[in-house]
C-alpha atoms as a PDB file:
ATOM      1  CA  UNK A   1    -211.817-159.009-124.182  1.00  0.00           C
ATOM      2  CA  UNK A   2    -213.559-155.852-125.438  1.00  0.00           C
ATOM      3  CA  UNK A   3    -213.759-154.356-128.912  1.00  0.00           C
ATOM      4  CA  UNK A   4    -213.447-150.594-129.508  1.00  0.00           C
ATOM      5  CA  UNK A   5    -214.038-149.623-133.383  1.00  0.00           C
ATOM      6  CA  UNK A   6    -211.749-146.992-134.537  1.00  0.00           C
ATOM      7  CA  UNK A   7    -211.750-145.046-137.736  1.00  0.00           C
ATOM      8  CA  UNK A   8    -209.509-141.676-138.727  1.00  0.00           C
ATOM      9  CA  UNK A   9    -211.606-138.928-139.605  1.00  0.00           C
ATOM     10  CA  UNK A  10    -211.444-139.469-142.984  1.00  0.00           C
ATOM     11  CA  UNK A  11    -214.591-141.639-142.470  1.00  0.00           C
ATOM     12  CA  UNK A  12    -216.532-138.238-142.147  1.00  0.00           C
ATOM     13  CA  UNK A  13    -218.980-139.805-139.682  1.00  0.00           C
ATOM     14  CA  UNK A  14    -221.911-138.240-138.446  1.00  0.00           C
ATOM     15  CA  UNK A  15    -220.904-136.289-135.262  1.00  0.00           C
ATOM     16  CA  UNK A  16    -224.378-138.093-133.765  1.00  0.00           C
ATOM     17  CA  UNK A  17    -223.227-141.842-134.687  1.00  0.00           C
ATOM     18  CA  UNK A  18    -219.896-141.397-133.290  1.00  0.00           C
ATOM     19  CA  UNK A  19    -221.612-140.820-130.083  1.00  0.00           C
ATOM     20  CA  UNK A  20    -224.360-142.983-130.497  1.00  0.00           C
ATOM     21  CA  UNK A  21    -222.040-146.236-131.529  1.00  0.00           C
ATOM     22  CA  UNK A  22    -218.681-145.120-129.449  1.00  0.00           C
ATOM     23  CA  UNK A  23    -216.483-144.987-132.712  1.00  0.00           C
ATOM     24  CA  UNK A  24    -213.060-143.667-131.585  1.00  0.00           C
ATOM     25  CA  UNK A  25    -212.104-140.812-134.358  1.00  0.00           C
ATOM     26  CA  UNK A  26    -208.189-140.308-134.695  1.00  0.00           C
ATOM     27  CA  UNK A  27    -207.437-137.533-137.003  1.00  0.00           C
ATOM     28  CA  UNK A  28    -206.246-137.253-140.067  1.00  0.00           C
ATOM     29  CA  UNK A  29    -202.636-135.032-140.199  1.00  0.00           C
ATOM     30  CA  UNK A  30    -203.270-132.045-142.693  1.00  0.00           C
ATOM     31  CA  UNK A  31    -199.979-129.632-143.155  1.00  0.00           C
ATOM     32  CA  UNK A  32    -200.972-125.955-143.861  1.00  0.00           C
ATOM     33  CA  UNK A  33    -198.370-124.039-145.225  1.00  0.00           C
ATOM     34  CA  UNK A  34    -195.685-126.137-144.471  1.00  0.00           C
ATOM     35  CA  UNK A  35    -196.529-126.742-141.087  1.00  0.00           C
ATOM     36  CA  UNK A  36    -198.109-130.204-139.190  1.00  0.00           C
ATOM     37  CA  UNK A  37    -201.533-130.162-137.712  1.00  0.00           C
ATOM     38  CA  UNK A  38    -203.899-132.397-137.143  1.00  0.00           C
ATOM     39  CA  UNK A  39    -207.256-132.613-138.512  1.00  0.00           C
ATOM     40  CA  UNK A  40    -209.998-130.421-136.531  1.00  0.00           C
ATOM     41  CA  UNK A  41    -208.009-127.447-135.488  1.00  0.00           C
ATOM     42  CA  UNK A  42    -209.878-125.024-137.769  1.00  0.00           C
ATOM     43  CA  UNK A  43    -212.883-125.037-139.293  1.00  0.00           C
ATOM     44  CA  UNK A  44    -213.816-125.769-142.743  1.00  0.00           C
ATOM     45  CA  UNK A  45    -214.562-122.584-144.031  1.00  0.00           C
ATOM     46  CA  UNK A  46    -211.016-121.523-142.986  1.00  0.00           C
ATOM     47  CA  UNK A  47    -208.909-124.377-144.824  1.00  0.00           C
ATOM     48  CA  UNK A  48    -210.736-124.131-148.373  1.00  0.00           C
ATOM     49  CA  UNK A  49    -209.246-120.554-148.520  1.00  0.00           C
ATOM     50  CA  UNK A  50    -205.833-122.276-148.117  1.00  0.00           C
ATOM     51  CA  UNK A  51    -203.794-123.375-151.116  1.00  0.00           C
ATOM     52  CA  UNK A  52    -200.688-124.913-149.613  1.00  0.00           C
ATOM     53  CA  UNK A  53    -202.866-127.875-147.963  1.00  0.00           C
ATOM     54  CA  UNK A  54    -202.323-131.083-148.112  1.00  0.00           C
ATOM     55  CA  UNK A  55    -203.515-134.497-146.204  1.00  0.00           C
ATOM     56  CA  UNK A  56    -202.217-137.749-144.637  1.00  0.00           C
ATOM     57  CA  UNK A  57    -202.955-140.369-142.700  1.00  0.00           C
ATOM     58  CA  UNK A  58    -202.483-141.062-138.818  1.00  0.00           C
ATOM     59  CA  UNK A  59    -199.467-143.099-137.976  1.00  0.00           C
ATOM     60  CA  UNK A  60    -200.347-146.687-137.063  1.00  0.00           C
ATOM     61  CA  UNK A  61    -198.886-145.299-133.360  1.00  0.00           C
ATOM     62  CA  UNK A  62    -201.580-143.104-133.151  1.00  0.00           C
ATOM     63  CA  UNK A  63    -203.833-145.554-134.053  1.00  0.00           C
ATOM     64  CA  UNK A  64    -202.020-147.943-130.733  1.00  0.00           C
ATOM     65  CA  UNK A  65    -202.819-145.179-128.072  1.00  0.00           C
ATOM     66  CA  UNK A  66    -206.912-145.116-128.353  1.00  0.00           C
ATOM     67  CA  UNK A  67    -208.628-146.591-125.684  1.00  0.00           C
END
């Protein structure tokens, strides 16, 4: 049996210990304006000129599917 370590992006890990270590990142949902997408899709500097933003968690499903 192998053991994959997953986190959600939350975490905020270092792009170069994902690599290094093999962490599996699922994203964290964000919904912009009403509307559901997940974490990733634009940058930064784009979102913190947003104010209807707000944040949740992956489903436990989403969480299932990494391999």
């Amino acid at each position: 049996m192998s053991v994959i370590v997953v986190t959600d992006s939350a975490a905020a890990l270092p792009p170069e210990l994902v690599a290094s270590a093999g962490v599996r990142v699922v994203p964290m949902w964000l919904t912009v304006n009403g509307e559901p997408e997940p974490e990733g899709r634009r940058a930064l500097e784009e979102l913190v000129t947003i104010d209807d933003i707000k944040t949740s968690a992956p489903t436990p499903g989403e969480f299932e599917t990494v391999r």
